[in-house]
C-alpha atoms as a PDB file:
ATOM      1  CA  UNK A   1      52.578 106.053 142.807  1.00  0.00           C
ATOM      2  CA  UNK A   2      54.052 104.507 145.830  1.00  0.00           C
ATOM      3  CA  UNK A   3      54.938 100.615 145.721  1.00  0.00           C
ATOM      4  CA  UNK A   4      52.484  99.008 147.818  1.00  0.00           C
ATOM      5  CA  UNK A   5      49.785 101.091 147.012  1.00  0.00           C
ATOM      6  CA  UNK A   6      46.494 100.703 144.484  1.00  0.00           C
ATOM      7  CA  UNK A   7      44.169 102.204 142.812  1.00  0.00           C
ATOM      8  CA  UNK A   8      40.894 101.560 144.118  1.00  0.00           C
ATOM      9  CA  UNK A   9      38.683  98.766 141.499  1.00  0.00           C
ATOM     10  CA  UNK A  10      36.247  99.644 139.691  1.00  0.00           C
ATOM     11  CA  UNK A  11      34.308  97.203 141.396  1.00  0.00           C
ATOM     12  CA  UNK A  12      34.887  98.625 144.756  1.00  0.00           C
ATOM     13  CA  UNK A  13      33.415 102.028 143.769  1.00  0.00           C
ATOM     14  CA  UNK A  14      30.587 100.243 142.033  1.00  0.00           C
ATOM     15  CA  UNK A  15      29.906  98.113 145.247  1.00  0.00           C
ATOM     16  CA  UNK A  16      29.979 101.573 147.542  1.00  0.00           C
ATOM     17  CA  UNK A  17      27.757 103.315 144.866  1.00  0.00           C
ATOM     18  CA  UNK A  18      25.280 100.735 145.379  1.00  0.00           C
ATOM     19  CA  UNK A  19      25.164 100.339 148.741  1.00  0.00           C
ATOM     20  CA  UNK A  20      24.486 104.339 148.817  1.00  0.00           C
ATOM     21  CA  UNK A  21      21.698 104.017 146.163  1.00  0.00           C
ATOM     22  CA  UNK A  22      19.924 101.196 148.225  1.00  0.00           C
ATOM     23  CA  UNK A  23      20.001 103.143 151.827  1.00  0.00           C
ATOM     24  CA  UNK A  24      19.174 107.040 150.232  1.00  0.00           C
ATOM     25  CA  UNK A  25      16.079 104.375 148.321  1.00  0.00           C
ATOM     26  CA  UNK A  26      15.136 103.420 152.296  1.00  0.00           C
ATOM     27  CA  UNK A  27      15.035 106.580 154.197  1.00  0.00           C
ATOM     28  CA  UNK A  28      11.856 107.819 152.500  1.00  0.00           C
ATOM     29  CA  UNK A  29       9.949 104.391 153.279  1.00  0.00           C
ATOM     30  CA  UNK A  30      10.872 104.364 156.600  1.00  0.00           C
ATOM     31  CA  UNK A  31       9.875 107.840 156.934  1.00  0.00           C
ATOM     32  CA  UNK A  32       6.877 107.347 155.665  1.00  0.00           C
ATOM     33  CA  UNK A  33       5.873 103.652 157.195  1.00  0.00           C
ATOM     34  CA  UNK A  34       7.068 103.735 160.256  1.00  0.00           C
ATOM     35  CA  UNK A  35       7.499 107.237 161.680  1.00  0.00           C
ATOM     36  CA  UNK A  36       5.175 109.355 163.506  1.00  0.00           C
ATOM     37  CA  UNK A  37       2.947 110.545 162.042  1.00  0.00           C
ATOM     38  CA  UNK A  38       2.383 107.517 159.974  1.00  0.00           C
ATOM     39  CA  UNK A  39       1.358 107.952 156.087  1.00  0.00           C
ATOM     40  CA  UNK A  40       3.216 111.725 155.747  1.00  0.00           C
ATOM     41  CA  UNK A  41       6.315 112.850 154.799  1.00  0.00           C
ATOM     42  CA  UNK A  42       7.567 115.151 158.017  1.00  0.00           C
ATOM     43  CA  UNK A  43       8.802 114.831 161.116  1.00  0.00           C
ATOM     44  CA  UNK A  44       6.003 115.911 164.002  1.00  0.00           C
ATOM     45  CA  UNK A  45       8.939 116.410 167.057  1.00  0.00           C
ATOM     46  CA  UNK A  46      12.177 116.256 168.092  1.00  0.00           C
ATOM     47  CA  UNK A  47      11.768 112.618 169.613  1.00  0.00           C
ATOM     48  CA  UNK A  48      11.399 111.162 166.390  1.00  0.00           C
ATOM     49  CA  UNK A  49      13.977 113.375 164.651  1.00  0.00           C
ATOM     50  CA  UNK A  50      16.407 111.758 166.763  1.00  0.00           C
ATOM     51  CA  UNK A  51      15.181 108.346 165.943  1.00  0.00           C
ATOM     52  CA  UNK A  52      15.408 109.316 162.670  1.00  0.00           C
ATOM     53  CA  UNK A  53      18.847 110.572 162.959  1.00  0.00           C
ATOM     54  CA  UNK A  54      19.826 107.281 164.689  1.00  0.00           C
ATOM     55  CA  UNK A  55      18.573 105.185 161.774  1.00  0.00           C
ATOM     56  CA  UNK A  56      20.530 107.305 159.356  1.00  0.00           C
ATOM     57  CA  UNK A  57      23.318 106.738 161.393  1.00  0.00           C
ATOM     58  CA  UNK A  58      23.070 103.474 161.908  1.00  0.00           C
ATOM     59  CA  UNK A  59      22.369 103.040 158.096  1.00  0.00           C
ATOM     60  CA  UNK A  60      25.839 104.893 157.357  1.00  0.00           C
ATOM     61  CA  UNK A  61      27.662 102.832 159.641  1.00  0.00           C
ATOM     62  CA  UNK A  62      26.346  99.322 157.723  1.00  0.00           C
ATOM     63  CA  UNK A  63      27.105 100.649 154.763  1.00  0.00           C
ATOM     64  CA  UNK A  64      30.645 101.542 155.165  1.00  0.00           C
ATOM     65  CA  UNK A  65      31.560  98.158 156.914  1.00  0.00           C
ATOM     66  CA  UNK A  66      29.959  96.314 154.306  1.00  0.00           C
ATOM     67  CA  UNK A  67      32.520  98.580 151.944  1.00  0.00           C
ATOM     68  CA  UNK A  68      34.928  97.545 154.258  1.00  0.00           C
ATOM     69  CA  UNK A  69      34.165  94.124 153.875  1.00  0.00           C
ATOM     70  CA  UNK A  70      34.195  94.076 150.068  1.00  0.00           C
ATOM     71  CA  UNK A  71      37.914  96.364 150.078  1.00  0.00           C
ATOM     72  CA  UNK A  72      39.509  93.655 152.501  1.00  0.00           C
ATOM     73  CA  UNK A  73      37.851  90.675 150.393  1.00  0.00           C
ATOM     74  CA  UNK A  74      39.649  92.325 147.241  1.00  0.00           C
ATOM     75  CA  UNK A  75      42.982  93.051 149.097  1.00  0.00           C
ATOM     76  CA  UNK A  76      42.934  89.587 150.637  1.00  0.00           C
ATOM     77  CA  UNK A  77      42.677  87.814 147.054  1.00  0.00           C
ATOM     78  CA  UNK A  78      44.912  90.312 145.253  1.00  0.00           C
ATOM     79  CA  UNK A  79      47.491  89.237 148.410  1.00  0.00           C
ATOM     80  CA  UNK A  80      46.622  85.323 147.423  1.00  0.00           C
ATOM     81  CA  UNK A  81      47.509  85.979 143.843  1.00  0.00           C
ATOM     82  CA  UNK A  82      50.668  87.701 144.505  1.00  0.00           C
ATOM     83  CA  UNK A  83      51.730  84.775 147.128  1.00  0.00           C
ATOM     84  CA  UNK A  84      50.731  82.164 144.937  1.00  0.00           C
ATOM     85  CA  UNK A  85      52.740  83.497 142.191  1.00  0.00           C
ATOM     86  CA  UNK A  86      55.827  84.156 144.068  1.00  0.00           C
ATOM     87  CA  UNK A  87      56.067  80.750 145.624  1.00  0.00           C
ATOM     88  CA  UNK A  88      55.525  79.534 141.758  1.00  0.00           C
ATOM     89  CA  UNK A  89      58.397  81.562 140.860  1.00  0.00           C
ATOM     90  CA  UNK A  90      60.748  80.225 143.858  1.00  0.00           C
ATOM     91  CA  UNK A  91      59.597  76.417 143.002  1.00  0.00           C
ATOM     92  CA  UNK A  92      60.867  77.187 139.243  1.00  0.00           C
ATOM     93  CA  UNK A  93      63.946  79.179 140.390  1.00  0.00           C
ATOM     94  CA  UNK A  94      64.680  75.823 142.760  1.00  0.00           C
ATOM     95  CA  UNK A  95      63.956  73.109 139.901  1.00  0.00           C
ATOM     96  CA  UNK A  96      65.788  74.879 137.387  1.00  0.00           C
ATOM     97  CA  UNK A  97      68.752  75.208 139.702  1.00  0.00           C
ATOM     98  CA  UNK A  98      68.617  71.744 140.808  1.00  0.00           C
ATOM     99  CA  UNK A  99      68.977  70.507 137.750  1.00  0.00           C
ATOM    100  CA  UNK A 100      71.216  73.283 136.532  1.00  0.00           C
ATOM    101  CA  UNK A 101      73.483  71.294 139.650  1.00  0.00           C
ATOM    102  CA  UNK A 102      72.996  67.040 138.494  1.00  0.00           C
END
């Protein structure tokens, strides 16, 4: 593996799995609730296949921004850790060579 590069968390995959359990659990309500014809499992026309289509979409595109979200939340604090650490390391290296010096 490359320097630089990680394997995705298990908490990442967890979070995506979720988020793709929760919006397949919503399509059939909204099928059923809200699209024509009301109380049935079908689509009667094109018209509200489409809208259909645009809610999936839509649905897709939350999901994978809120995966987003969560990936760049991890990288961010996995950055923070590293940082943190190194500047621990170089205020160490500098007291230990200060009074190395005296």
């Amino acid at each position: 593996m490359k320097a630089g590069h990680s394997v995705p968390s298990a908490r990442h995959d967890q979070g995506r799995t979720t988020l793709t359990r929760v919006s397949l659990t919503v399509i059939l309500p909204v099928l059923y609730f809200f699209l024509p014809p009301y109380y049935a499992l079908q689509i009667q026309d094109l018209n509200t296949a489409l809208r259909f289509c645009f809610f999936l979409g839509v649905n897709g595109l939350i999901v994978g921004l809120i995966a987003n979200l969560y990936r760049t939340q991890a990288a961010l604090a996995r950055s923070d850790r590293i940082f943190r650490n190194f500047a621990e390391l170089i205020l160490l290296a500098a007291g230990s060579a200060t009074a190395t010096a005296t």
